[in-house]
C-alpha atoms as a PDB file:
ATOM      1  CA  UNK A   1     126.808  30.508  79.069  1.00  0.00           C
ATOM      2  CA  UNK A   2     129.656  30.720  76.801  1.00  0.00           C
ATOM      3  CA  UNK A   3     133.159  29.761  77.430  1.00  0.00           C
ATOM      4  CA  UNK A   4     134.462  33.535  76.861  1.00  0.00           C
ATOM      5  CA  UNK A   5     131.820  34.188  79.469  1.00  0.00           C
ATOM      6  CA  UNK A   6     132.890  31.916  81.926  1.00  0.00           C
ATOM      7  CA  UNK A   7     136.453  33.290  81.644  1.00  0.00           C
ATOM      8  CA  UNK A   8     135.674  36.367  81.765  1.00  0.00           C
ATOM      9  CA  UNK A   9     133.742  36.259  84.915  1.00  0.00           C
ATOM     10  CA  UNK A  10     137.041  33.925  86.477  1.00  0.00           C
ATOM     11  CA  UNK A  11     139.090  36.412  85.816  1.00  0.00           C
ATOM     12  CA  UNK A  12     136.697  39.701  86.986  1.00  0.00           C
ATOM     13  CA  UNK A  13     136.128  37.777  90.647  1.00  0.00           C
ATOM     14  CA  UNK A  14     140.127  37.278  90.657  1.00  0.00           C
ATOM     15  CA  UNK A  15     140.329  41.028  90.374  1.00  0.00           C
ATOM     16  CA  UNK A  16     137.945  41.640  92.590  1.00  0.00           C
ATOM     17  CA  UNK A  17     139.517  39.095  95.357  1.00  0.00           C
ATOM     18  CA  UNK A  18     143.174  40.540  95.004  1.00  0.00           C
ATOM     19  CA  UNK A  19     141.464  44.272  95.202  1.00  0.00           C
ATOM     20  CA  UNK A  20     139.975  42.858  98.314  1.00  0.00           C
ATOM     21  CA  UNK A  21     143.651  42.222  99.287  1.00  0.00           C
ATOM     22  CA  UNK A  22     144.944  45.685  98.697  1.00  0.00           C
ATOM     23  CA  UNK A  23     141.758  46.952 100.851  1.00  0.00           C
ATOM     24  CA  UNK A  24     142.230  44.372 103.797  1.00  0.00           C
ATOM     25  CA  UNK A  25     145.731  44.490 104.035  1.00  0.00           C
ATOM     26  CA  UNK A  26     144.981  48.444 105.285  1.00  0.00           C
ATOM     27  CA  UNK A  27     147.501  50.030 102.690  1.00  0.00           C
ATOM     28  CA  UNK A  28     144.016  52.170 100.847  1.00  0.00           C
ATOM     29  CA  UNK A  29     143.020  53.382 104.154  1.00  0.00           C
ATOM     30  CA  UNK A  30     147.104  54.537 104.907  1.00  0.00           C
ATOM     31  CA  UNK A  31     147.964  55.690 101.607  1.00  0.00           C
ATOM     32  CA  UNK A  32     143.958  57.644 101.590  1.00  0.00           C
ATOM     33  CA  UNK A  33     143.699  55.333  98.454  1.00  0.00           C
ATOM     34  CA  UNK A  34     146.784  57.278  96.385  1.00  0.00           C
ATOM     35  CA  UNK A  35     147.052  54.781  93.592  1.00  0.00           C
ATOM     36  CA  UNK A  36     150.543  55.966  92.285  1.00  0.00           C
ATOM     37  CA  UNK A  37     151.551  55.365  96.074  1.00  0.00           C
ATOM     38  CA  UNK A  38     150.436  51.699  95.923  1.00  0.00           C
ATOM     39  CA  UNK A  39     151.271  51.326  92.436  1.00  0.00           C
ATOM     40  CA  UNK A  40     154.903  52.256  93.251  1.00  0.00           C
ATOM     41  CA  UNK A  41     154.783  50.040  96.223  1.00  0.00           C
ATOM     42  CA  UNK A  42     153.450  46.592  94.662  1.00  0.00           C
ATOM     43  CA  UNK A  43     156.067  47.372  91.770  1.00  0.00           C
ATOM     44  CA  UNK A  44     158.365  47.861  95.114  1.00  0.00           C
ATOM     45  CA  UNK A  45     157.496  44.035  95.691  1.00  0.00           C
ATOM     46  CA  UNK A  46     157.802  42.928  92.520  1.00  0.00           C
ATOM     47  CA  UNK A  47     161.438  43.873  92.042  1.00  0.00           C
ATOM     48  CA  UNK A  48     162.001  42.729  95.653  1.00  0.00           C
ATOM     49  CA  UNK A  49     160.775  39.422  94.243  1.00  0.00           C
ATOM     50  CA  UNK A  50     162.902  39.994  91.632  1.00  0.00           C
ATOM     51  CA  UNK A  51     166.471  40.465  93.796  1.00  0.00           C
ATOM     52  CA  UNK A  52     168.471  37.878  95.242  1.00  0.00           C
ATOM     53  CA  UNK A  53     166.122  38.610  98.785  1.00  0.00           C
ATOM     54  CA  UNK A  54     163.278  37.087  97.071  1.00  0.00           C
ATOM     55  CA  UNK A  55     162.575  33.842  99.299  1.00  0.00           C
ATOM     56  CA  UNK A  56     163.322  35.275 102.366  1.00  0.00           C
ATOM     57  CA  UNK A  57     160.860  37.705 101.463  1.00  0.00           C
ATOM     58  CA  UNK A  58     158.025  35.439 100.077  1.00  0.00           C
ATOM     59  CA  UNK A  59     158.587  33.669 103.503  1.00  0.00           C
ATOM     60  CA  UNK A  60     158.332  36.826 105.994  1.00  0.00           C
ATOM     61  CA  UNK A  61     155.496  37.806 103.381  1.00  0.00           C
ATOM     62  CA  UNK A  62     153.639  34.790 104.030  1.00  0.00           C
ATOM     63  CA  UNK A  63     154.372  34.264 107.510  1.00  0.00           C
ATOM     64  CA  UNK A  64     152.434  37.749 108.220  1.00  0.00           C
ATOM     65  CA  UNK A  65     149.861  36.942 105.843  1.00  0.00           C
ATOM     66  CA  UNK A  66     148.985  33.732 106.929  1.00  0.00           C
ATOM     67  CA  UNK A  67     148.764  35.644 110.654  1.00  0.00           C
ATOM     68  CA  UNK A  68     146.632  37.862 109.158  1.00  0.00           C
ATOM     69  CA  UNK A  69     144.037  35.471 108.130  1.00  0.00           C
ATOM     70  CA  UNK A  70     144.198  33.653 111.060  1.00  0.00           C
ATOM     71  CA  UNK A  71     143.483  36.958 113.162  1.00  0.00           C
ATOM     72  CA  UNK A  72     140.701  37.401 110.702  1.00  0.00           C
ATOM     73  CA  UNK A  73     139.071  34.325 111.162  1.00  0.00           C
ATOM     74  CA  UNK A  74     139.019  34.618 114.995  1.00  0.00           C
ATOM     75  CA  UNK A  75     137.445  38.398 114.282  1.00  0.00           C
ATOM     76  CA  UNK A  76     140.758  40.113 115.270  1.00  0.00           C
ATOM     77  CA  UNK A  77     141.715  43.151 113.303  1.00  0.00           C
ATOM     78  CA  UNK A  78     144.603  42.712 110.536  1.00  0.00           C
ATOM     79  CA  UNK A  79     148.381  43.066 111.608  1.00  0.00           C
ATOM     80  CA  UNK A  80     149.367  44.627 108.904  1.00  0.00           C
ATOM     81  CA  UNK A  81     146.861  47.282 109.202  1.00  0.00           C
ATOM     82  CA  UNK A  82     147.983  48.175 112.990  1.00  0.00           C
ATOM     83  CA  UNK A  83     151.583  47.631 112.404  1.00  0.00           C
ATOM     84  CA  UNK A  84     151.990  50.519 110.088  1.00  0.00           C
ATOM     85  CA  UNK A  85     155.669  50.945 110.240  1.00  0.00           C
ATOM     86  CA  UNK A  86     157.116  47.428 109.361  1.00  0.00           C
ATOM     87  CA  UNK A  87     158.230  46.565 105.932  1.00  0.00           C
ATOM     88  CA  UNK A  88     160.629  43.814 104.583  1.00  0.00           C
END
């Protein structure tokens, strides 16, 4: 296989693993998969990350995300998905 090959096939299963993100974090299923609506509210995060908020952000962000996993492993459902009214 070529080099370009193997790069390209990096980078499509790093798509496909954040997509997998957007799916199991719940916000398709809430937004009934409105991509301006997530759009707008990853580009939400992004200037969030942006502000002078950003670390305590990153931190509550992955606080609830390592949770998340964690609930997933032991075959609980995700927290963000059930807690549909918290935000940062």
């Amino acid at each position: 296989m070529r080099a370009w090959q193997v790069e390209r096939r990096k980078r499509t299963r790093h798509l496909i693993e954040l997509g997998g993100l957007v799916v199991k974090s719940g916000v398709v299923d809430l937004t009934g998969d409105d991509r301006a609506t997530i759009l707008g509210a990853l580009i939400w995060i992004a200037d969030k990350l942006k502000s002078d908020d950003a670390e305590r952000a990153k931190t509550l962000w992955a606080e609830k995300g390592k949770e998340a996993f964690a609930a997933e492993r032991n075959g609980a459902n995700l927290p963000a998905a059930q807690d549909r009214n918290e935000g940062a």
